[in-house]
Protein backbone atom coordinates (compact mmCIF):
# COMPACT_ATOMS: atom_id res chain seq x y z
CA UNK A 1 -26.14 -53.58 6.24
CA UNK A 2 -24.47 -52.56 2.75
CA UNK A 3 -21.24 -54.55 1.87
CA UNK A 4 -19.00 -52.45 0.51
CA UNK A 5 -15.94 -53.03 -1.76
CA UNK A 6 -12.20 -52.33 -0.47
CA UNK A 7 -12.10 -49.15 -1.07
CA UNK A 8 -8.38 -48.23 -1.90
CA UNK A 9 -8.55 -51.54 -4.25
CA UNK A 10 -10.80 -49.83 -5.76
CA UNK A 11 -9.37 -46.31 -6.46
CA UNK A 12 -6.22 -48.20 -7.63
CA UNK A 13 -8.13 -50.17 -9.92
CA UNK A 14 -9.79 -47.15 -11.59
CA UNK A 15 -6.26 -45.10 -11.65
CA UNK A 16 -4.28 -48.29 -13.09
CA UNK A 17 -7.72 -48.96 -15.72
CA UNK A 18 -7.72 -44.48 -16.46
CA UNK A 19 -3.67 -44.37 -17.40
CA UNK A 20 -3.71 -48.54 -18.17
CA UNK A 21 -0.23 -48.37 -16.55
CA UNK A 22 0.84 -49.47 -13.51
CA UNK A 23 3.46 -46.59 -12.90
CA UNK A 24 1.52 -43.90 -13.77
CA UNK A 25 -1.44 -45.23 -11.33
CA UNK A 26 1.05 -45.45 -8.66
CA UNK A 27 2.60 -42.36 -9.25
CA UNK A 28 -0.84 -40.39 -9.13
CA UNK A 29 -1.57 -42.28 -5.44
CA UNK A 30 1.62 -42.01 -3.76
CA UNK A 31 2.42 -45.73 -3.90
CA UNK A 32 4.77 -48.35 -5.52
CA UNK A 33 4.01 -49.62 -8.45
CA UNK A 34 3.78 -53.02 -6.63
CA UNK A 35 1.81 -52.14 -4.26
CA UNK A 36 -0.60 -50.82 -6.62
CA UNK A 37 -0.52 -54.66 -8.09
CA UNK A 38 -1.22 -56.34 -4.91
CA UNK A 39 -4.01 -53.84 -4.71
CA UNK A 40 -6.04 -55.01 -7.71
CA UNK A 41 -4.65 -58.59 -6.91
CA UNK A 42 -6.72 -58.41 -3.92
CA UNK A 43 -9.73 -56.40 -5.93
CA UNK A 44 -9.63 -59.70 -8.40
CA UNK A 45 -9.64 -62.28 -5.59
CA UNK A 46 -12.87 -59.99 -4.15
CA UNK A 47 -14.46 -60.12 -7.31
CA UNK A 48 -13.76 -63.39 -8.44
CA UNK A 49 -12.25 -62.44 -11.98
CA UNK A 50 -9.30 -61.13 -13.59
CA UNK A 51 -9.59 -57.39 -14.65
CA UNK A 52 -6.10 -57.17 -16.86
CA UNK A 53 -5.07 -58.85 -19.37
CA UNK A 54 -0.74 -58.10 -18.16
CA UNK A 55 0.54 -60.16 -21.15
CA UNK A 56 1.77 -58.75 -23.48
CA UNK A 57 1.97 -55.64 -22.57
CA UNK A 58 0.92 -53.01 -22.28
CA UNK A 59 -1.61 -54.11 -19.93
CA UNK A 60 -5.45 -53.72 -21.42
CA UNK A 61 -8.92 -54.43 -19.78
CA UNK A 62 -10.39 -57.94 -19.32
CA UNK A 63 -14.41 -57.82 -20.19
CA UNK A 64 -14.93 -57.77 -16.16
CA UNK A 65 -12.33 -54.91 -15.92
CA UNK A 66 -14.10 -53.36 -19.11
CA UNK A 67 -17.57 -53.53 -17.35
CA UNK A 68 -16.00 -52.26 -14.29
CA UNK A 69 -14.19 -49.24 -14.92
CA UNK A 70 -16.95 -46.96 -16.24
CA UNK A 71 -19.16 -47.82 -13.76
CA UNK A 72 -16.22 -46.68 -10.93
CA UNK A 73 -15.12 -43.87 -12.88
CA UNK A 74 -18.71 -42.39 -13.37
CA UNK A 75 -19.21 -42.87 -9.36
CA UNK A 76 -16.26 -40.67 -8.60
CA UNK A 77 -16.87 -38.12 -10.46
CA UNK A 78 -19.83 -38.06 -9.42
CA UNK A 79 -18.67 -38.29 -6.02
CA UNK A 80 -16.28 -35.77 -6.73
CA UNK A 81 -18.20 -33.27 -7.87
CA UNK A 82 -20.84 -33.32 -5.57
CA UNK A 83 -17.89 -32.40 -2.78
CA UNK A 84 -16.63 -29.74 -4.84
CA UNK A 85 -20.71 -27.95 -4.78
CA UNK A 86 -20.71 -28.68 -0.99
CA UNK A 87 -17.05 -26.80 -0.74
CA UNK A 88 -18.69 -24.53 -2.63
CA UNK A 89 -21.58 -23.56 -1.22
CA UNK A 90 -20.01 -24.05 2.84
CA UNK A 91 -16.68 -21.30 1.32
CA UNK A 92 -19.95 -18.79 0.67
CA UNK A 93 -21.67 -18.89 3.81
CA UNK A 94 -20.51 -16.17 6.51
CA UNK A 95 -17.88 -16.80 8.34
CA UNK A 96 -19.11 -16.85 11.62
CA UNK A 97 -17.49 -14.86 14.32
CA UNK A 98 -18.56 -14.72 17.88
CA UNK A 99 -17.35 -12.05 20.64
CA UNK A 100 -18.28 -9.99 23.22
CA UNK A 101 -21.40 -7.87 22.74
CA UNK A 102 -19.12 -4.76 24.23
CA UNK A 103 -16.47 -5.74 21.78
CA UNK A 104 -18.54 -5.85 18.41
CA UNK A 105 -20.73 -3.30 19.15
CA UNK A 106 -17.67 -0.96 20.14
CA UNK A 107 -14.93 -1.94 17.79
CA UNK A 108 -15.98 -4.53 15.51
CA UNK A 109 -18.41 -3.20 14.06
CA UNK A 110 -17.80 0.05 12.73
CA UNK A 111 -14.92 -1.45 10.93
CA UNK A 112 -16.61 -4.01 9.02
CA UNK A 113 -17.14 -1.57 6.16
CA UNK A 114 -13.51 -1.79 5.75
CA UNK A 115 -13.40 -5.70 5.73
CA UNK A 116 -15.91 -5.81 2.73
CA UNK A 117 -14.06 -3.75 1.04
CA UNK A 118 -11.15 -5.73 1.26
CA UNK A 119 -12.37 -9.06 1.51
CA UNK A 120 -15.97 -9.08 -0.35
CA UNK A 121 -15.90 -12.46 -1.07
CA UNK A 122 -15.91 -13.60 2.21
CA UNK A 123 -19.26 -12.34 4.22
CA UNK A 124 -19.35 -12.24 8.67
CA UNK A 125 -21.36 -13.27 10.70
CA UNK A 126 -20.61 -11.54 14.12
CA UNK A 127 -21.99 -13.18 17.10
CA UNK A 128 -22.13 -10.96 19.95
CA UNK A 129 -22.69 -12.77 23.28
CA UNK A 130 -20.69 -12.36 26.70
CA UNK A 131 -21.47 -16.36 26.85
CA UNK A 132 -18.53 -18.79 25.84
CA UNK A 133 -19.85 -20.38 22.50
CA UNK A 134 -17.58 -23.83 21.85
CA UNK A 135 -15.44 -23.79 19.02
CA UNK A 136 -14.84 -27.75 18.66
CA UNK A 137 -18.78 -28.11 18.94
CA UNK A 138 -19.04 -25.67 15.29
CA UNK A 139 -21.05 -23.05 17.51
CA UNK A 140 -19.01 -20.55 15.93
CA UNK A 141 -15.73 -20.70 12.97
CA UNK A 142 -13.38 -18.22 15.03
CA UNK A 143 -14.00 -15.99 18.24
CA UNK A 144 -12.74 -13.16 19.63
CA UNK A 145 -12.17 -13.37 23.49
CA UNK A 146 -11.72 -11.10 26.50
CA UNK A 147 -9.75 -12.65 28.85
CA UNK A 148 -7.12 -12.19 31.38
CA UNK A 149 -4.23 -15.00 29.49
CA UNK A 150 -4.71 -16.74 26.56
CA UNK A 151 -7.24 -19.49 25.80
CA UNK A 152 -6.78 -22.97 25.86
CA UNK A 153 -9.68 -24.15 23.35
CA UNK A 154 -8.00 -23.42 20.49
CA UNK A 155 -4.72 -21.62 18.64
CA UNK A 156 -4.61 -17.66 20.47
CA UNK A 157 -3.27 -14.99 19.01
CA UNK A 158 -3.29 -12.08 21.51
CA UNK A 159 -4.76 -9.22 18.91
CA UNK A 160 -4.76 -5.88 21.44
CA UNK A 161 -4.78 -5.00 25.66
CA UNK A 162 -6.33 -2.84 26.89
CA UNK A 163 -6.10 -0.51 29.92
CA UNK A 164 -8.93 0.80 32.21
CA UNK A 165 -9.06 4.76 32.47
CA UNK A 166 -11.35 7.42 34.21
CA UNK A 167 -13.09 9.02 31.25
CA UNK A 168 -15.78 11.58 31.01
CA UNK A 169 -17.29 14.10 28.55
CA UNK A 170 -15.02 17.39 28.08
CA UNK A 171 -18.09 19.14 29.47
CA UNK A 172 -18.75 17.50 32.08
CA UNK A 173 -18.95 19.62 35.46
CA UNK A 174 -21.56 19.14 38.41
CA UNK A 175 -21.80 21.93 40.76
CA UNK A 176 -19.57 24.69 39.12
CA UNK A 177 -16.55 22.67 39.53
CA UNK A 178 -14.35 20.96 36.95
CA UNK A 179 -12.36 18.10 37.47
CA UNK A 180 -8.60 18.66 38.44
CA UNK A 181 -8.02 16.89 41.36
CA UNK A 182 -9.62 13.78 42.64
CA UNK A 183 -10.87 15.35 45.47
CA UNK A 184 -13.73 16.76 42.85
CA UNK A 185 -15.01 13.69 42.56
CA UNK A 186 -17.38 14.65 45.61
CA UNK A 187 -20.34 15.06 44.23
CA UNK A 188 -19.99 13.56 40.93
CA UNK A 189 -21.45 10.11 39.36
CA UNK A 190 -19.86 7.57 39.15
CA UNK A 191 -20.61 4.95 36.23
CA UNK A 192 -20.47 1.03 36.87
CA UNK A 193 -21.25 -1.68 34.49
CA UNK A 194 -21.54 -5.42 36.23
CA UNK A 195 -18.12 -7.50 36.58
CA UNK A 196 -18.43 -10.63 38.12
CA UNK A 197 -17.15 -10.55 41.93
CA UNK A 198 -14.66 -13.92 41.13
CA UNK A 199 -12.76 -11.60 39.09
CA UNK A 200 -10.16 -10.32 41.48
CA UNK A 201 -8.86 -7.71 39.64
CA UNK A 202 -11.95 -6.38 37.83
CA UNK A 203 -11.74 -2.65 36.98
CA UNK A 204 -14.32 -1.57 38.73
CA UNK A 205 -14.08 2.65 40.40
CA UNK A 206 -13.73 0.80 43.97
CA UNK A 207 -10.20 -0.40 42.63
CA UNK A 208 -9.62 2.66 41.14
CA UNK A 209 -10.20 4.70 44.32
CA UNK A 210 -8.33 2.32 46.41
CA UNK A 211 -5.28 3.14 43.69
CA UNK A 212 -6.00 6.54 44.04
CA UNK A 213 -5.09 6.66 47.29
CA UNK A 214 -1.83 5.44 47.50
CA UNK A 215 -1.14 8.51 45.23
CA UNK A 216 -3.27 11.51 46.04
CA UNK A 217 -5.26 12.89 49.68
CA UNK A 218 -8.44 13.47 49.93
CA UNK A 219 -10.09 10.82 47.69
CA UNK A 220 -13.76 10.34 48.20
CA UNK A 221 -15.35 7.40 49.83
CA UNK A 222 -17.76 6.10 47.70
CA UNK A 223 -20.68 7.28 49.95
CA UNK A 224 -19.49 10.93 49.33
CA UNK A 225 -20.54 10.57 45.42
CA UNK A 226 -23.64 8.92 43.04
CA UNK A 227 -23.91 6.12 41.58
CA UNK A 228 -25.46 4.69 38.23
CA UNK A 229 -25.09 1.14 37.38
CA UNK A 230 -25.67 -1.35 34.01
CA UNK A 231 -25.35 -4.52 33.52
CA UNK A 232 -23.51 -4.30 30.44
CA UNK A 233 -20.63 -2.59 29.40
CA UNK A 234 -21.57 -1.17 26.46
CA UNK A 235 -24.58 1.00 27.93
CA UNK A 236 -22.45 2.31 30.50
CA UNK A 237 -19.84 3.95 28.10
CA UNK A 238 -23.22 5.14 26.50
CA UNK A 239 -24.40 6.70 29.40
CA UNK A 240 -20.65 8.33 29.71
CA UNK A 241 -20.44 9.86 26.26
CA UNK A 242 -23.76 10.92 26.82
CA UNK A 243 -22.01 13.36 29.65
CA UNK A 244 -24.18 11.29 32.62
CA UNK A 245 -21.28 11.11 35.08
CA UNK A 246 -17.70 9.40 34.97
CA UNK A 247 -17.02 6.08 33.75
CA UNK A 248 -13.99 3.56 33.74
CA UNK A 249 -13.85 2.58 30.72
CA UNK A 250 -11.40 0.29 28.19
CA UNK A 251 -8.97 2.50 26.00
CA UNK A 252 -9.77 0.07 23.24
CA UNK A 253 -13.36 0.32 23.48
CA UNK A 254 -13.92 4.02 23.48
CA UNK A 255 -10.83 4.28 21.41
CA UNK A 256 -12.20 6.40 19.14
CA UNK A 257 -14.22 8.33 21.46
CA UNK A 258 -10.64 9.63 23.02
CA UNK A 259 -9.33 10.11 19.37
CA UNK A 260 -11.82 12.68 18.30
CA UNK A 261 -12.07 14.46 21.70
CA UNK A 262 -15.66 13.12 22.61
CA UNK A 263 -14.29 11.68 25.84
CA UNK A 264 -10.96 12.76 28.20
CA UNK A 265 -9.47 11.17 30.56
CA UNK A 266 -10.35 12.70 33.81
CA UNK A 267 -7.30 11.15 35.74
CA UNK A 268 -3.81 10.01 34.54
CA UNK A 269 -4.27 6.79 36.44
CA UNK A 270 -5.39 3.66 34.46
CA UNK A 271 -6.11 0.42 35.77
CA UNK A 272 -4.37 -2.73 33.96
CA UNK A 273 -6.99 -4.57 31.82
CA UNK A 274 -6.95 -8.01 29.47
CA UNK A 275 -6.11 -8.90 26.15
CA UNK A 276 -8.29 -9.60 22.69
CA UNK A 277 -7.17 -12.58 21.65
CA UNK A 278 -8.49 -14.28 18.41
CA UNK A 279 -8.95 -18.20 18.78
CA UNK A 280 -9.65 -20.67 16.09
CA UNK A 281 -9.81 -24.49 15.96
CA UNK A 282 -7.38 -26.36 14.62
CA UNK A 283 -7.63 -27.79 11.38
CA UNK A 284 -10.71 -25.79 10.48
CA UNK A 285 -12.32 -26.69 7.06
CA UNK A 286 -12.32 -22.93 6.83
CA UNK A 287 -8.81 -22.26 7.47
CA UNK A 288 -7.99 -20.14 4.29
CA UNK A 289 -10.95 -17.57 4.93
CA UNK A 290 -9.93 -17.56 9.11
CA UNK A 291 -6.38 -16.50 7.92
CA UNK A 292 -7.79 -13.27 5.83
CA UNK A 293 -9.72 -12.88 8.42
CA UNK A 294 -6.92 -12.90 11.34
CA UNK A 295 -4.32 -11.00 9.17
CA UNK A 296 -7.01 -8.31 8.37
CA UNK A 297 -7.52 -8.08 11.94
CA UNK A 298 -3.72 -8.08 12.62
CA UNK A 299 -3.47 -5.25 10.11
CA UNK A 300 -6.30 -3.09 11.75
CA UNK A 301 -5.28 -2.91 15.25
């Protein structure tokens, strides 16, 4: 096994030999100036021979100190400069960003032209997956998460909520009859997209009907209309902008959609969703590039 030196003996050694003052060495470390002697007292005792000459002063290099210092002072820089090319080259890989495949593909996404423009120096990486990646593991630098309260694996900061609504395309009538009351939704399809059954207050239409009818007659069982199901979100809102039957969809996801008048909503009677928050690990090497990244987000929605 290598023997190494004491360390800190060491770095005051070469900061006492650079300046050849003991003040100025401890000023540069954040010491005493006699701690910074004890230090290369102890480095002397190590090596076995005296490295100043302290009369008279001011203090000057003994030939062991002499031999010494450019071999130490070579090594950190060296050292040094290898950790400023790894900084380097880790500050211009993407920054990678996991969240929800229904979430990037929906909103993320078509903003990131708007992200390079501001912040080109500082390249993504999105990760979409509906799967958990761990932040303290480095599986990802910063995620975006869909979830009912804010995480606990990391610092939160809740960026947008979202509410559930009955959308459809404007056009959209099955049998000669437009949709005004929800009694029209006999006959109609109904889009689903998969939510798991633990979630007890999943948006799903079966929610939404139940809702319904505390507030209107004559809602429809949900054997009196069609059905077309996905697995994921984001095909369902496909298959709804794509006029294929009613959907309940997030506000925040087809955002845009309701904006420019590709989608309405059919029924003034959301269901309450869950928030985007974005969560990062603390202390992350890449803090500086996280915060662009969170106040650009911050600024966006």
């Amino acid at each position: 096994m290598r023997k190494l030196p004491p360390l800190n003996e060491l770095r005051a050694f070469e900061a006492t030999a650079r300046h050849l003052s003991f003040a100025k060495a401890a000023a540069e470390l954040g010491v005493t100036p006699t701690a910074i002697s004890h230090q290369i007292r102890l480095l002397e005792d190590y090596c076995g021979r005296t490295l100043f000459r302290r009369r008279p002063r001011p203090i000057t290099l003994t030939e062991a100190g002499a031999r010494l210092f450019p071999v130490l002072r070579d090594g950190l820089d060296a050292f040094a400069a290898c950790l400023v090319a790894m900084r380097r080259e880790r500050d211009g890989q993407p920054l990678r960003v996991t969240t929800t495949n229904a979430f990037a593909g929906r909103w993320l996404v078509p903003r990131l032209d708007a992200w390079q423009k501001a912040r080109p120096n500082i390249p993504l990486e999105v990760i979409g997956t509906d799967n958990v990646l761990d932040l303290e593991a480095g599986d990802a630098d910063v995620a975006i998460r869909y979830c009912l309260t804010a995480p606990t694996d990391g610092q939160a900061i809740e960026l947008l909520r979202d509410q559930f609504w009955p959308v459809c395309a404007p056009a959209l009538a099955q049998g000669g009859r437009s949709l005004k009351r929800a009694s029209d939704l006999k006959g109609q399809v109904l889009i689903h997209c998969y939510w798991s059954p633990a979630d007890p207050v999943a948006p799903t239409w079966q929610r939404w009907l139940q809702a319904a009818r505390r507030r209107w007659r004559d809602v429809p069982e949900l054997a009196e209309v069609s059905h077309l199901s996905f697995r994921e979100e984001i095909h369902s809102i496909e298959a709804v902008i794509a006029g294929q039957g009613l959907g309940i969809c997030s506000d925040v996801l087809v955002g845009d959609e309701l904006k420019k008048g590709r989608l309405v909503k059919a029924f003034n009677l959301p269901l309450p969703g869950y928030g985007f928050y974005l969560v990062r690990k603390r202390q992350h090497p890449r803090a500086k590039a996280i915060g662009a990244f969170s106040a650009w987000l911050c600024s966006t929605t």
